[in-house]
C-alpha atoms as a PDB file:
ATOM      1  CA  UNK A   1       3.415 -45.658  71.725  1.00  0.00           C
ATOM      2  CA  UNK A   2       4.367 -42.539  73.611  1.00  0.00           C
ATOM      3  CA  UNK A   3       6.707 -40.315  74.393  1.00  0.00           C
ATOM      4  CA  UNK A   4       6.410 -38.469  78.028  1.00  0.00           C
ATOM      5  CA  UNK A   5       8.633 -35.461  79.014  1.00  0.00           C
ATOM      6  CA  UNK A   6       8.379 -33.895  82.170  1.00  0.00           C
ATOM      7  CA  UNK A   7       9.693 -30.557  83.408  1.00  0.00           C
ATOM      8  CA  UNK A   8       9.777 -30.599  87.309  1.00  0.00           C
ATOM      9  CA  UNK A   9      11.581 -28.483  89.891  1.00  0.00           C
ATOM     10  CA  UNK A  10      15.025 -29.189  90.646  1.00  0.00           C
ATOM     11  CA  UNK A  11      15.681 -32.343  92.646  1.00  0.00           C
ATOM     12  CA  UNK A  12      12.240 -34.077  92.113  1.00  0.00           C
ATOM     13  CA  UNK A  13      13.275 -36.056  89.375  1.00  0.00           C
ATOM     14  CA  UNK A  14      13.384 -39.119  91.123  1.00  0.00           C
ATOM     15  CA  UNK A  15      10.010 -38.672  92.767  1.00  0.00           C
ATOM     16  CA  UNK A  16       8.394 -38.791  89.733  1.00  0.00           C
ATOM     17  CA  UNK A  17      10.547 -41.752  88.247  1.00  0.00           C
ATOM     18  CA  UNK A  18       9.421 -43.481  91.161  1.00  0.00           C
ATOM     19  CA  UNK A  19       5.942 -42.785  90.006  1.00  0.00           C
ATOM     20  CA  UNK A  20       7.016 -44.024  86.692  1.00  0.00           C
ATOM     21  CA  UNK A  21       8.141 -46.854  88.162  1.00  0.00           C
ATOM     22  CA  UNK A  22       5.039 -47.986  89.792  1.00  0.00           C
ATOM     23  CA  UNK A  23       3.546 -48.167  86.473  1.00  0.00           C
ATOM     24  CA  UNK A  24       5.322 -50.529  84.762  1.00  0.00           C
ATOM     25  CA  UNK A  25       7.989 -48.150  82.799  1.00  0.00           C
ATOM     26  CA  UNK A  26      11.584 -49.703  83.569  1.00  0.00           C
ATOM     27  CA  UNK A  27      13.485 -47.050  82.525  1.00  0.00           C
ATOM     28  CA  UNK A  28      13.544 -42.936  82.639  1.00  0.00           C
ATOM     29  CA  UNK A  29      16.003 -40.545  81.925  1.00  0.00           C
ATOM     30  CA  UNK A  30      16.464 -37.817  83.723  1.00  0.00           C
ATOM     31  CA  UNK A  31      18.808 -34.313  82.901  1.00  0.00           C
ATOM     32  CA  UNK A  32      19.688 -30.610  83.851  1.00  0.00           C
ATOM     33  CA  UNK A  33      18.093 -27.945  81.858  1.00  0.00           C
ATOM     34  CA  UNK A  34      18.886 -24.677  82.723  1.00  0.00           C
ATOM     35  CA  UNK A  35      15.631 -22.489  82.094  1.00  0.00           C
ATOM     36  CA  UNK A  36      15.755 -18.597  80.722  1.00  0.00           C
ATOM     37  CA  UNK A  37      12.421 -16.732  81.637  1.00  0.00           C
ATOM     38  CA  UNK A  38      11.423 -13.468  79.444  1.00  0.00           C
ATOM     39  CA  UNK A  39      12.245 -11.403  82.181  1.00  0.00           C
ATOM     40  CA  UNK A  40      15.745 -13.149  82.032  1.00  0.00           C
ATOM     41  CA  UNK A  41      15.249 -15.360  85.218  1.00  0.00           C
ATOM     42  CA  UNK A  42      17.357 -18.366  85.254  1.00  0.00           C
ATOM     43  CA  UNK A  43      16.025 -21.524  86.916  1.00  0.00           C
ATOM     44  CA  UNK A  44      17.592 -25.029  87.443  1.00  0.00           C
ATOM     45  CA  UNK A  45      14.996 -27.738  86.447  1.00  0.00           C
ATOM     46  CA  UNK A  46      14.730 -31.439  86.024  1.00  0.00           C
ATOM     47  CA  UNK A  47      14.124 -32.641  82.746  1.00  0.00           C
ATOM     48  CA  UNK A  48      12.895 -36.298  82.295  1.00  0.00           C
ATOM     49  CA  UNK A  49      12.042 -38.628  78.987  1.00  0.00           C
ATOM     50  CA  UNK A  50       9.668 -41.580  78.875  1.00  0.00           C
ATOM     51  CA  UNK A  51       9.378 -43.740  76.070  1.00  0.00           C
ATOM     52  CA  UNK A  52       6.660 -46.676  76.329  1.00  0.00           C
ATOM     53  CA  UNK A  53       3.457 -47.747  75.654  1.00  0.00           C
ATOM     54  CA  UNK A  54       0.009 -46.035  75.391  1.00  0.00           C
ATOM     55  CA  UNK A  55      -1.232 -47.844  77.851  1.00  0.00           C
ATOM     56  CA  UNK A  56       1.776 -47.312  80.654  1.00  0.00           C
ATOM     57  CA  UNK A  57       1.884 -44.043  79.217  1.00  0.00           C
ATOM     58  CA  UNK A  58      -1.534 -43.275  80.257  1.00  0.00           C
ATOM     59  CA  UNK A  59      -1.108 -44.114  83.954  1.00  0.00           C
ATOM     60  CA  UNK A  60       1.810 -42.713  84.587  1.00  0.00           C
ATOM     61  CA  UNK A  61       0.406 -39.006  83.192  1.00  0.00           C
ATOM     62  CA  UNK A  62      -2.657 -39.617  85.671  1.00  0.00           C
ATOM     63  CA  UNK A  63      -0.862 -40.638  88.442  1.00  0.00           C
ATOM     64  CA  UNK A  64       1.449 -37.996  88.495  1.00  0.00           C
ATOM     65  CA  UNK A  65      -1.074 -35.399  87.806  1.00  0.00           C
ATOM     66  CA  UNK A  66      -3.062 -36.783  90.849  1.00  0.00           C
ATOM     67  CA  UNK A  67       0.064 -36.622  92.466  1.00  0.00           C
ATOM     68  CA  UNK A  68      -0.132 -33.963  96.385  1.00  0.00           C
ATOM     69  CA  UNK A  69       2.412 -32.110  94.533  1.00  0.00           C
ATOM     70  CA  UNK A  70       1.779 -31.206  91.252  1.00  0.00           C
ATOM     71  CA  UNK A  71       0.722 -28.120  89.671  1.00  0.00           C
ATOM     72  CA  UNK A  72       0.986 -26.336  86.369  1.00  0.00           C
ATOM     73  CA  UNK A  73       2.512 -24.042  87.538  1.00  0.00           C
ATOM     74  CA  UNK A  74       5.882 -25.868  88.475  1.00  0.00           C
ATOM     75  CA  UNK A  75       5.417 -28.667  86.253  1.00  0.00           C
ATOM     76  CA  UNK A  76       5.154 -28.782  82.619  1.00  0.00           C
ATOM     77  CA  UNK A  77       4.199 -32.459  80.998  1.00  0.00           C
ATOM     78  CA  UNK A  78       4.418 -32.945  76.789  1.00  0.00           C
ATOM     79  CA  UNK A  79       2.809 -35.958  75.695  1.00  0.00           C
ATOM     80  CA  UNK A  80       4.255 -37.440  71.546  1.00  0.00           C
ATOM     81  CA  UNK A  81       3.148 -39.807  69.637  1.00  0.00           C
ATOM     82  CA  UNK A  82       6.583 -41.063  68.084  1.00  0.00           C
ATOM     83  CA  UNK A  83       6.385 -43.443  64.402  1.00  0.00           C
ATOM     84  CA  UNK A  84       8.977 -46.209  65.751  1.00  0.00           C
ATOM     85  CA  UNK A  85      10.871 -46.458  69.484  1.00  0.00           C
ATOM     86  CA  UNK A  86      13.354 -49.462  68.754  1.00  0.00           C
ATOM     87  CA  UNK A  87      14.295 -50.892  71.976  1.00  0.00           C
ATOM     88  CA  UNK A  88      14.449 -54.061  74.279  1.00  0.00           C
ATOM     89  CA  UNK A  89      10.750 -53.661  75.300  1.00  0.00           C
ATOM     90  CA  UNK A  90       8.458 -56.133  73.994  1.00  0.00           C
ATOM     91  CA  UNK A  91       7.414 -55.232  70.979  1.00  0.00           C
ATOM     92  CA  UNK A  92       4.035 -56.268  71.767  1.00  0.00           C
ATOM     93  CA  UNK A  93       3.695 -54.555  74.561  1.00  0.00           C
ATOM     94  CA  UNK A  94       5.028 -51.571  73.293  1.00  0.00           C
ATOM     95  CA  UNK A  95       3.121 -50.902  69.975  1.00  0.00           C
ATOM     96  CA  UNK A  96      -0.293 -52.443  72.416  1.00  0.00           C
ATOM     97  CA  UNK A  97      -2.884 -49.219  70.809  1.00  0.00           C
ATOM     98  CA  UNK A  98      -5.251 -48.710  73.962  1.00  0.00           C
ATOM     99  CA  UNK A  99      -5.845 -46.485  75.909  1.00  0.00           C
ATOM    100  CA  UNK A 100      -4.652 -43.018  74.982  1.00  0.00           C
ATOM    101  CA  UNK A 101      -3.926 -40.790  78.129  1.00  0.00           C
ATOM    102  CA  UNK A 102      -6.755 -38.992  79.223  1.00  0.00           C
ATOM    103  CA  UNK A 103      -4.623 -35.614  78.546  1.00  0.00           C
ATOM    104  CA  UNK A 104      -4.421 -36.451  74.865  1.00  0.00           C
ATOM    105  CA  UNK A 105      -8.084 -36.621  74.223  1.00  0.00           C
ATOM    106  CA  UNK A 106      -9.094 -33.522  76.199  1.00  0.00           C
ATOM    107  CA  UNK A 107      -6.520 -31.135  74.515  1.00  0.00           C
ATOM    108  CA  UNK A 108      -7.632 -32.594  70.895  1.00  0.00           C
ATOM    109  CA  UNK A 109     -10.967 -32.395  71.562  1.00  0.00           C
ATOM    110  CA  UNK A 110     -10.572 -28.735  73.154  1.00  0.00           C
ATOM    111  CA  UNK A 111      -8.741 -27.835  69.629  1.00  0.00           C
ATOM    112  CA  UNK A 112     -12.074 -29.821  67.680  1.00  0.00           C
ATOM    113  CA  UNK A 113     -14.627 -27.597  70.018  1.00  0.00           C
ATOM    114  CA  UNK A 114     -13.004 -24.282  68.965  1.00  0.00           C
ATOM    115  CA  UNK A 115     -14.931 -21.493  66.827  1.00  0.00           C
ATOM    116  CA  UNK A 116     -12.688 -20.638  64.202  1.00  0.00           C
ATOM    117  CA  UNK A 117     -12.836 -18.666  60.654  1.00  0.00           C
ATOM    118  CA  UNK A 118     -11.943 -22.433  59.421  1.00  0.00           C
ATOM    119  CA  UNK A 119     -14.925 -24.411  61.326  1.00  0.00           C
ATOM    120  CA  UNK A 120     -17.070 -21.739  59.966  1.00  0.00           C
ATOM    121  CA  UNK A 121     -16.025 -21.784  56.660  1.00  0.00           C
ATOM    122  CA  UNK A 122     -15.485 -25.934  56.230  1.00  0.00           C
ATOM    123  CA  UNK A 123     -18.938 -25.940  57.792  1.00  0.00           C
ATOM    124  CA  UNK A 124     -20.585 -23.473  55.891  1.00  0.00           C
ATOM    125  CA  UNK A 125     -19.312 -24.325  52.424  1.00  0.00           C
ATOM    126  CA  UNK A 126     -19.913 -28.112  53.330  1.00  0.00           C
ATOM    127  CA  UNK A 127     -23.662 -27.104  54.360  1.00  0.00           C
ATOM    128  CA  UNK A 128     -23.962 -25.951  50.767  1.00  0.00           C
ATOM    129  CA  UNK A 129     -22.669 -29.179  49.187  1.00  0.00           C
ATOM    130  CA  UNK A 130     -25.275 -30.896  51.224  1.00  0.00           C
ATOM    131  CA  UNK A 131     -28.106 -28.878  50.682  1.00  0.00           C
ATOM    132  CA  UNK A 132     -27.405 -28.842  46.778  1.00  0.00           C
ATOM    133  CA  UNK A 133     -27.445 -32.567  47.237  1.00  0.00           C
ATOM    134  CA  UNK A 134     -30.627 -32.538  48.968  1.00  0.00           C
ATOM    135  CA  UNK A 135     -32.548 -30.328  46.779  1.00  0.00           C
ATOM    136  CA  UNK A 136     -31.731 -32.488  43.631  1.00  0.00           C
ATOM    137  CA  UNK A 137     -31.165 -35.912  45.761  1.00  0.00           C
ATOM    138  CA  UNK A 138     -27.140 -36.179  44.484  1.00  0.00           C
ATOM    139  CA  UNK A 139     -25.498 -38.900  47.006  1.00  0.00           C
ATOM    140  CA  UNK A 140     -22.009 -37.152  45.629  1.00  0.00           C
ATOM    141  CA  UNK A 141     -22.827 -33.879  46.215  1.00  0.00           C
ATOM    142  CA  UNK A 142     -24.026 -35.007  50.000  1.00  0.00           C
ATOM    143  CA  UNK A 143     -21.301 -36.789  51.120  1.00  0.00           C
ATOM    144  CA  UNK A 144     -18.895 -34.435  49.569  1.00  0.00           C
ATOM    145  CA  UNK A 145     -20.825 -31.887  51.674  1.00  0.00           C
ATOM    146  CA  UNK A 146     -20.407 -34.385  54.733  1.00  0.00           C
ATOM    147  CA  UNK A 147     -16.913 -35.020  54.450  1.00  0.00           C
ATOM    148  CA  UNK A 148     -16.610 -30.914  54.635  1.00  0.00           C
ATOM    149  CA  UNK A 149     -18.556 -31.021  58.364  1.00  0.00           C
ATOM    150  CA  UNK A 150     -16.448 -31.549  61.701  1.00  0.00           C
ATOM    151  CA  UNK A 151     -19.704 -32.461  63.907  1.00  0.00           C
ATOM    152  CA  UNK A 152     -18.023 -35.465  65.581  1.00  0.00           C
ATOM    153  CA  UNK A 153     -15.723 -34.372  67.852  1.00  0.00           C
ATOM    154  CA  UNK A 154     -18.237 -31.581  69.265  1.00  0.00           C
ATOM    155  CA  UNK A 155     -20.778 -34.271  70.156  1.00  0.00           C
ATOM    156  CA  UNK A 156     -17.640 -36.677  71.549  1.00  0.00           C
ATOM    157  CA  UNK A 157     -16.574 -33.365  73.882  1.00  0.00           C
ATOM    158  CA  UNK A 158     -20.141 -33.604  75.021  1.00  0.00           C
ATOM    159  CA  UNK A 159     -19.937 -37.097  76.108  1.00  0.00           C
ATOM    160  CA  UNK A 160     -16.419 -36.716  77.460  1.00  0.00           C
ATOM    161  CA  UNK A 161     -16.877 -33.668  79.450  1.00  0.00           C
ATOM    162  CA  UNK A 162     -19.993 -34.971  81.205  1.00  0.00           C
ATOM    163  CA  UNK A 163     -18.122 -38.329  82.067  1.00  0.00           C
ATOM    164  CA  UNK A 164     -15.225 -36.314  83.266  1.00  0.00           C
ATOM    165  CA  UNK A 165     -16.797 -33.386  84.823  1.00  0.00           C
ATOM    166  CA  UNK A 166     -14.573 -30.438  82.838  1.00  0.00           C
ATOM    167  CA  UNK A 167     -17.667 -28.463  82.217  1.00  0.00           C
ATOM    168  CA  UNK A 168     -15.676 -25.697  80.635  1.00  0.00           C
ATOM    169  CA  UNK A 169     -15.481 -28.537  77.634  1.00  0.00           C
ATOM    170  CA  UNK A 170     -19.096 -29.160  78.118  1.00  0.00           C
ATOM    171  CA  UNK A 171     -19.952 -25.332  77.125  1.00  0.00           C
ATOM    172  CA  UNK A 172     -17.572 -24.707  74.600  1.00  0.00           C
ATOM    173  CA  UNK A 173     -18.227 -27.725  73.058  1.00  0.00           C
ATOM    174  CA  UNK A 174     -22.567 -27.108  73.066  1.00  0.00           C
ATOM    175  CA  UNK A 175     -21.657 -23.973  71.775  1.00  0.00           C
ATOM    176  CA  UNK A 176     -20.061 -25.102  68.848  1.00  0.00           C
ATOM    177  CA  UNK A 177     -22.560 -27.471  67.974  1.00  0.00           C
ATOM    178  CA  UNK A 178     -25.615 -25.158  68.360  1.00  0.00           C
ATOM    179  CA  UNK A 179     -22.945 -22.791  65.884  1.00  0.00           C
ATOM    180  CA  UNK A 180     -22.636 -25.963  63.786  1.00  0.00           C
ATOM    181  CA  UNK A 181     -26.408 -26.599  63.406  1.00  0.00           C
ATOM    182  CA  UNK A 182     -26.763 -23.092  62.723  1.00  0.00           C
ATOM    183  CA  UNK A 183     -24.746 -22.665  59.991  1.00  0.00           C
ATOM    184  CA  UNK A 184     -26.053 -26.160  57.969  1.00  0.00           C
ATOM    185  CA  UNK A 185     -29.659 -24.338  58.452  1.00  0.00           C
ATOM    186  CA  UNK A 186     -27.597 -20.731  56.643  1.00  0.00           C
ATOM    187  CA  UNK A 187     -26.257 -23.253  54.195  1.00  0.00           C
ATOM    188  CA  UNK A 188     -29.480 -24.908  53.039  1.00  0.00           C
ATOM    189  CA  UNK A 189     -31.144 -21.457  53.409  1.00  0.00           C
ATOM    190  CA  UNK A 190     -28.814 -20.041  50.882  1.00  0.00           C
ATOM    191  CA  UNK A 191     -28.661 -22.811  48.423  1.00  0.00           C
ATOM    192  CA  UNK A 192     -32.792 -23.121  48.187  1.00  0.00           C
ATOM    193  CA  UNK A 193     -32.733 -18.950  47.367  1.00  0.00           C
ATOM    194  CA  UNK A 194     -30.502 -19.476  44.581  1.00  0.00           C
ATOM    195  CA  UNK A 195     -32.511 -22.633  43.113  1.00  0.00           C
ATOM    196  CA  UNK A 196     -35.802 -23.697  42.419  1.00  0.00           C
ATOM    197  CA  UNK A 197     -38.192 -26.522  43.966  1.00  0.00           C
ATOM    198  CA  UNK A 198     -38.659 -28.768  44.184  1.00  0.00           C
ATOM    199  CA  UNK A 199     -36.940 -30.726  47.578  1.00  0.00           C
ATOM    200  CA  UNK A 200     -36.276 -33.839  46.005  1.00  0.00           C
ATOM    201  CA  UNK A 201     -35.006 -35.805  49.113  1.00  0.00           C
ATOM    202  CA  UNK A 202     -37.762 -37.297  51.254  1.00  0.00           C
ATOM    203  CA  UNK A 203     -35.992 -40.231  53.330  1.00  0.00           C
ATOM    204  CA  UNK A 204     -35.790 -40.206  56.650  1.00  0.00           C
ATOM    205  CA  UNK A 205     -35.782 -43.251  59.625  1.00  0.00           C
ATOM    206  CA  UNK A 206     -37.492 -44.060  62.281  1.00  0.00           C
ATOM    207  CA  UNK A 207     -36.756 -42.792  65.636  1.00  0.00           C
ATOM    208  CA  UNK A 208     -36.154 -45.879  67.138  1.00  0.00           C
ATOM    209  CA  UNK A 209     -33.756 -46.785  64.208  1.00  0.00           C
ATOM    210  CA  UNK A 210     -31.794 -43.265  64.178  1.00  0.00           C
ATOM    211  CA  UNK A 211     -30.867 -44.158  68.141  1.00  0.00           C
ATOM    212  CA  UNK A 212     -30.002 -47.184  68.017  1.00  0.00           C
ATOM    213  CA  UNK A 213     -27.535 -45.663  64.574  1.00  0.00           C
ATOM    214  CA  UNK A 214     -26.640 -43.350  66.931  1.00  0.00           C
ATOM    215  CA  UNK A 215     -25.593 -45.312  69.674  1.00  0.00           C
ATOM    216  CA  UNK A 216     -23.516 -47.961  67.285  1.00  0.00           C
ATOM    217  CA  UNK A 217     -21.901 -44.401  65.772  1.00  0.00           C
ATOM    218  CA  UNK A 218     -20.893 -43.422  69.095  1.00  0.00           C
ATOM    219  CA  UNK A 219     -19.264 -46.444  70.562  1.00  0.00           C
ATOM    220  CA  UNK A 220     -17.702 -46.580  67.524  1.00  0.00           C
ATOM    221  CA  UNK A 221     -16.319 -43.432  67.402  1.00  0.00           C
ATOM    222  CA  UNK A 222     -15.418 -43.261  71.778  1.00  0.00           C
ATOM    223  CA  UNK A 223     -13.351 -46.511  70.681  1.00  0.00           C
ATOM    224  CA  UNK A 224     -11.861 -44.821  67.939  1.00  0.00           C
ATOM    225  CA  UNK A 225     -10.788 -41.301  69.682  1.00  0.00           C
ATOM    226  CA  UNK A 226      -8.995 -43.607  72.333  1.00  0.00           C
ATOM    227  CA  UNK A 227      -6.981 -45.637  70.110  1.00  0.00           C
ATOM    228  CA  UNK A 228      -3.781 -45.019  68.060  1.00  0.00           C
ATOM    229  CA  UNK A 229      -4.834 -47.304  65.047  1.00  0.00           C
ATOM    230  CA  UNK A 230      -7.374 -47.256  62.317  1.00  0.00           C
ATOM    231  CA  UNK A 231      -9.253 -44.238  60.786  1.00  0.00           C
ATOM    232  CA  UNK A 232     -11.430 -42.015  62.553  1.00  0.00           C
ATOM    233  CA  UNK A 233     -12.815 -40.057  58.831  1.00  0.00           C
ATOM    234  CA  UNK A 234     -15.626 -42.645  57.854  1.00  0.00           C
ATOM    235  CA  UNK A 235     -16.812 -42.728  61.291  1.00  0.00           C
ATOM    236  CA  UNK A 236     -16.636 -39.293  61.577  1.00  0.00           C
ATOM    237  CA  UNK A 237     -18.868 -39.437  58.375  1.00  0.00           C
ATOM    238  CA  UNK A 238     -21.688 -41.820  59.544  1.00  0.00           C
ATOM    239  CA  UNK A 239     -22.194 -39.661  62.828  1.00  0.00           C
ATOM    240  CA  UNK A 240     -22.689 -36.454  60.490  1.00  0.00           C
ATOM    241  CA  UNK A 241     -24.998 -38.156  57.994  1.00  0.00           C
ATOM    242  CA  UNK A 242     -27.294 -39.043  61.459  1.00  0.00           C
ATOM    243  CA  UNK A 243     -27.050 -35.407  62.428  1.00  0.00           C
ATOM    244  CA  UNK A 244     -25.856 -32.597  59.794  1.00  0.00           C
ATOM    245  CA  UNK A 245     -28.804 -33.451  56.888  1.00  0.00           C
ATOM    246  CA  UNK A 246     -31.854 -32.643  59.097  1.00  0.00           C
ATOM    247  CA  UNK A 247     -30.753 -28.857  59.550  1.00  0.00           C
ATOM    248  CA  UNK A 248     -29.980 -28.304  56.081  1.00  0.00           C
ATOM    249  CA  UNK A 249     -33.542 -30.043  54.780  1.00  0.00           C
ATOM    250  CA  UNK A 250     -34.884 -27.470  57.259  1.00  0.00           C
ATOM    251  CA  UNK A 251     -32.643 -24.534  56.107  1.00  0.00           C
ATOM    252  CA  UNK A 252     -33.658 -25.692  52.275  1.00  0.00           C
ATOM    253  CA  UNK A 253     -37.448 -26.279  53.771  1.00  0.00           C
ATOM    254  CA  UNK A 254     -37.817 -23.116  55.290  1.00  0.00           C
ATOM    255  CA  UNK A 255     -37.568 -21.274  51.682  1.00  0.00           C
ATOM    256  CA  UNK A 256     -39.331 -23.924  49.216  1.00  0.00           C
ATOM    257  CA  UNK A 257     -41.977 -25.107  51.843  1.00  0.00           C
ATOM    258  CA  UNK A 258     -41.914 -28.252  53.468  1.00  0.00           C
ATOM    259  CA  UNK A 259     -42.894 -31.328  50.597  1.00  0.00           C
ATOM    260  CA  UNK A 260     -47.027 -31.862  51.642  1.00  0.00           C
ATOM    261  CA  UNK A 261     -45.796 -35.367  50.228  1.00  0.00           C
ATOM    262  CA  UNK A 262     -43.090 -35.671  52.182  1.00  0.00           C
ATOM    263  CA  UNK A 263     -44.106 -39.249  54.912  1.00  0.00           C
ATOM    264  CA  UNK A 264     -42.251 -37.525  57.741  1.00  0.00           C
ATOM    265  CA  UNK A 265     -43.700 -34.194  59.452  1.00  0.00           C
ATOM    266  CA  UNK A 266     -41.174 -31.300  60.217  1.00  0.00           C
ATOM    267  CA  UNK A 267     -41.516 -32.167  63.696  1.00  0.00           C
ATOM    268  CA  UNK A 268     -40.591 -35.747  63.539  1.00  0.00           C
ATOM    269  CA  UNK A 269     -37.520 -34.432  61.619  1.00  0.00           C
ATOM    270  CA  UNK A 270     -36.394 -32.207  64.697  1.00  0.00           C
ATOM    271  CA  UNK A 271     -37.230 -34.663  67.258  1.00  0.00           C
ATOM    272  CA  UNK A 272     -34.828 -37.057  65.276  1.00  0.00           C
ATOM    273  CA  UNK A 273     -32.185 -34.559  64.589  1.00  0.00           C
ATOM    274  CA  UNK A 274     -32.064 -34.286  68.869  1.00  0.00           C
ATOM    275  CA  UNK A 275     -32.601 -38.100  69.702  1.00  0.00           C
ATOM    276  CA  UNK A 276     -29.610 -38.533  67.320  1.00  0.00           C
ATOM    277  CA  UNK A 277     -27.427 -36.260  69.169  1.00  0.00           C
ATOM    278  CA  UNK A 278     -28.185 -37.857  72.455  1.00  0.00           C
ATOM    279  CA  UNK A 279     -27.576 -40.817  71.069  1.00  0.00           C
ATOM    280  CA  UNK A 280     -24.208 -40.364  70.350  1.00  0.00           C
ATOM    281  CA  UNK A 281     -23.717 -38.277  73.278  1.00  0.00           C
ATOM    282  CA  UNK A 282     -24.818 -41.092  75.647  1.00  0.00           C
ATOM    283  CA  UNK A 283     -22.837 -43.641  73.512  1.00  0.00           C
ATOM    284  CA  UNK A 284     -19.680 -42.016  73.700  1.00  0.00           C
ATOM    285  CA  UNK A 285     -20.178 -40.976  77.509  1.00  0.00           C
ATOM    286  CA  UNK A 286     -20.370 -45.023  78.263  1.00  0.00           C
ATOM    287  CA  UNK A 287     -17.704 -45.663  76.294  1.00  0.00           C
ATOM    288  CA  UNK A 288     -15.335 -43.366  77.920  1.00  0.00           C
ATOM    289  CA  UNK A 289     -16.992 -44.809  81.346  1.00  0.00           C
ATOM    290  CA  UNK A 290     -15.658 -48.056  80.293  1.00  0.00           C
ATOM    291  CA  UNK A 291     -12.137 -47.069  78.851  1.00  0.00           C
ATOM    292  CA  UNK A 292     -11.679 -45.822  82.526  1.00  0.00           C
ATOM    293  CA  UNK A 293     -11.031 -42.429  81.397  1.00  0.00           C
ATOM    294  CA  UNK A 294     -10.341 -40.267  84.729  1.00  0.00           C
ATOM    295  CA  UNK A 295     -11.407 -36.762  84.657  1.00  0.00           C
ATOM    296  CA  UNK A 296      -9.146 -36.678  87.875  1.00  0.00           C
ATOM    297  CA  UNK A 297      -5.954 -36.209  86.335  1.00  0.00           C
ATOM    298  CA  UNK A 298      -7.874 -33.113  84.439  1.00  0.00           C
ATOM    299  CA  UNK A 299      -7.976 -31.171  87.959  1.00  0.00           C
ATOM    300  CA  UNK A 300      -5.109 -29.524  87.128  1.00  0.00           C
ATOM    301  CA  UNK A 301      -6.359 -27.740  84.137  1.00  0.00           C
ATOM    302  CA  UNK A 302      -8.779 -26.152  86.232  1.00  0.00           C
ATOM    303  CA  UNK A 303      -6.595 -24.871  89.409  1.00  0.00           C
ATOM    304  CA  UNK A 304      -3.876 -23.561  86.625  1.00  0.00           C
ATOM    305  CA  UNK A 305      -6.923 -21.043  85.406  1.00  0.00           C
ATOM    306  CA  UNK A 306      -8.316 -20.475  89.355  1.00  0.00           C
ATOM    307  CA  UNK A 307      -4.127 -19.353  90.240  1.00  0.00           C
ATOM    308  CA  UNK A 308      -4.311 -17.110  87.231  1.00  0.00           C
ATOM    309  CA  UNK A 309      -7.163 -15.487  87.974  1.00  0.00           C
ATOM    310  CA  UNK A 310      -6.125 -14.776  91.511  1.00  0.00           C
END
């Protein structure tokens, strides 16, 4: 279920409940709002509230953000998630889960793909739960370590920014990932100088098995981002098991030596550790494909920063 409120310039309001209208949504309501600017500007505005379902909610948001005359700068669009709307809708079609409005996934993954003191420090401290794990092959220690690592959503902007063309996305997002990988390497590195060998954990699969992991992970988890029910976490922790261990066996690796027993060279490990990314990459970039999730109705995002760089 959502909640859509729309700011628009004074007498528009039925334009866009027109829109709204073409959609599917029965009802809007529209007010006066009297707006108060910093500079102590006053400006008459429309002010209009949607309540319905994902799904209606979705097209209405792209439609009217495809819409001749929109802009950023003159509209202003809030998208909630309320617990209950009680109402003479049918409740099955209201509380129907799929799809979530293209808006809603790019502004949460945006806030996933940012470089923060907290995504270094979850990151970090879980790479050295994980490489402790490694080094003495604890499962607890490892998935505690996993649980710690947001690599997920940076692999899901990937796949969404390529299938929707907001490149910006695309670099911040392969930025914090090579950051990510980075850091698990720092974490195993400084585990292994404050312990002794040997590296205890030796398994690994085959290439061919990783992808197809992959794959399953990200189809999984391109569902999952879309939809208001079910759990995202355990998903979130199968795609870092195919991905985060590899750079901290290397970061642990690089100071003990790599095991001479180990069945799987060094290089097979990296080639895995990238096959696995692209694997969930590709995964989720078909699975957004198929959700029909327009990077259209993201246009906007990108003439709002052209205007204010003019």
């Amino acid at each position: 279920m959502r909640q859509v409120t729309v700011t628009a310039p004074e007498g528009r309001g039925s334009d866009i409940a027109q829109i709204a209208f073409s959609v599917g949504i029965s009802d809007v309501a529209i007010n006066t709002v009297r707006m108060l600017a910093a500079d102590q500007s006053q400006t008459i505005k429309d002010h209009l509230e949607i309540e319905t379902a994902t799904q209606l909610a979705k097209e209405f948001v792209e439609k009217l953000t495809t819409a001749s005359f929109f802009s950023c700068e003159q509209y202003a669009i809030t998208v909630r998630q309320p617990r209950a709307i009680v109402s003479n809708y049918d409740v099955r079609k209201l509380t129907r889960p799929l799809v979530e409005p293209t808006c809603d996934l790019f502004e949460e993954l945006w806030q996933f793909c940012q470089v923060t003191y907290g995504f270094v420090g979850r990151i970090y401290i879980g790479a050295l739960l994980l490489a402790f794990g490694i080094i003495d092959y604890r499962l607890l220690f490892m998935i505690a370590g996993l649980l710690f690592i947001p690599l997920l959503p940076l692999m899901l902007g990937i796949g969404f920014s390529l299938w929707t063309r907001q490149w910006r996305l695309l670099v911040q997002a392969a930025f914090a990932l090579i950051v990510a990988i980075a850091l698990l390497m720092a974490g195993g590195v400084t585990v292994a100088l404050l312990n002794n060998p040997p590296l205890r954990y030796l398994e690994s699969t085959s290439l061919l098995t990783g992808f197809l992991i992959s794959l399953a992970v990200g189809v999984a988890a391109g569902l999952a981002t879309a939809d208001d029910v079910g759990r995202r976490e355990m998903i979130g922790l199968a795609a870092t098991a195919q991905v985060a261990i590899i750079p901290a066996w290397f970061g642990v690796g690089l100071v003990f030596g790599f095991p001479v027993a180990d069945p799987v060279s060094a290089r097979q490990r990296a080639l895995s550790l990238l096959i696995n990314i692209a694997g969930i990459v590709i995964a989720s970039l078909v699975t957004y494909a198929f959700l029909r999730m327009k990077g259209d109705s993201l246009q906007v995002f990108k003439s709002n920063k052209a205007n204010k760089q003019l």
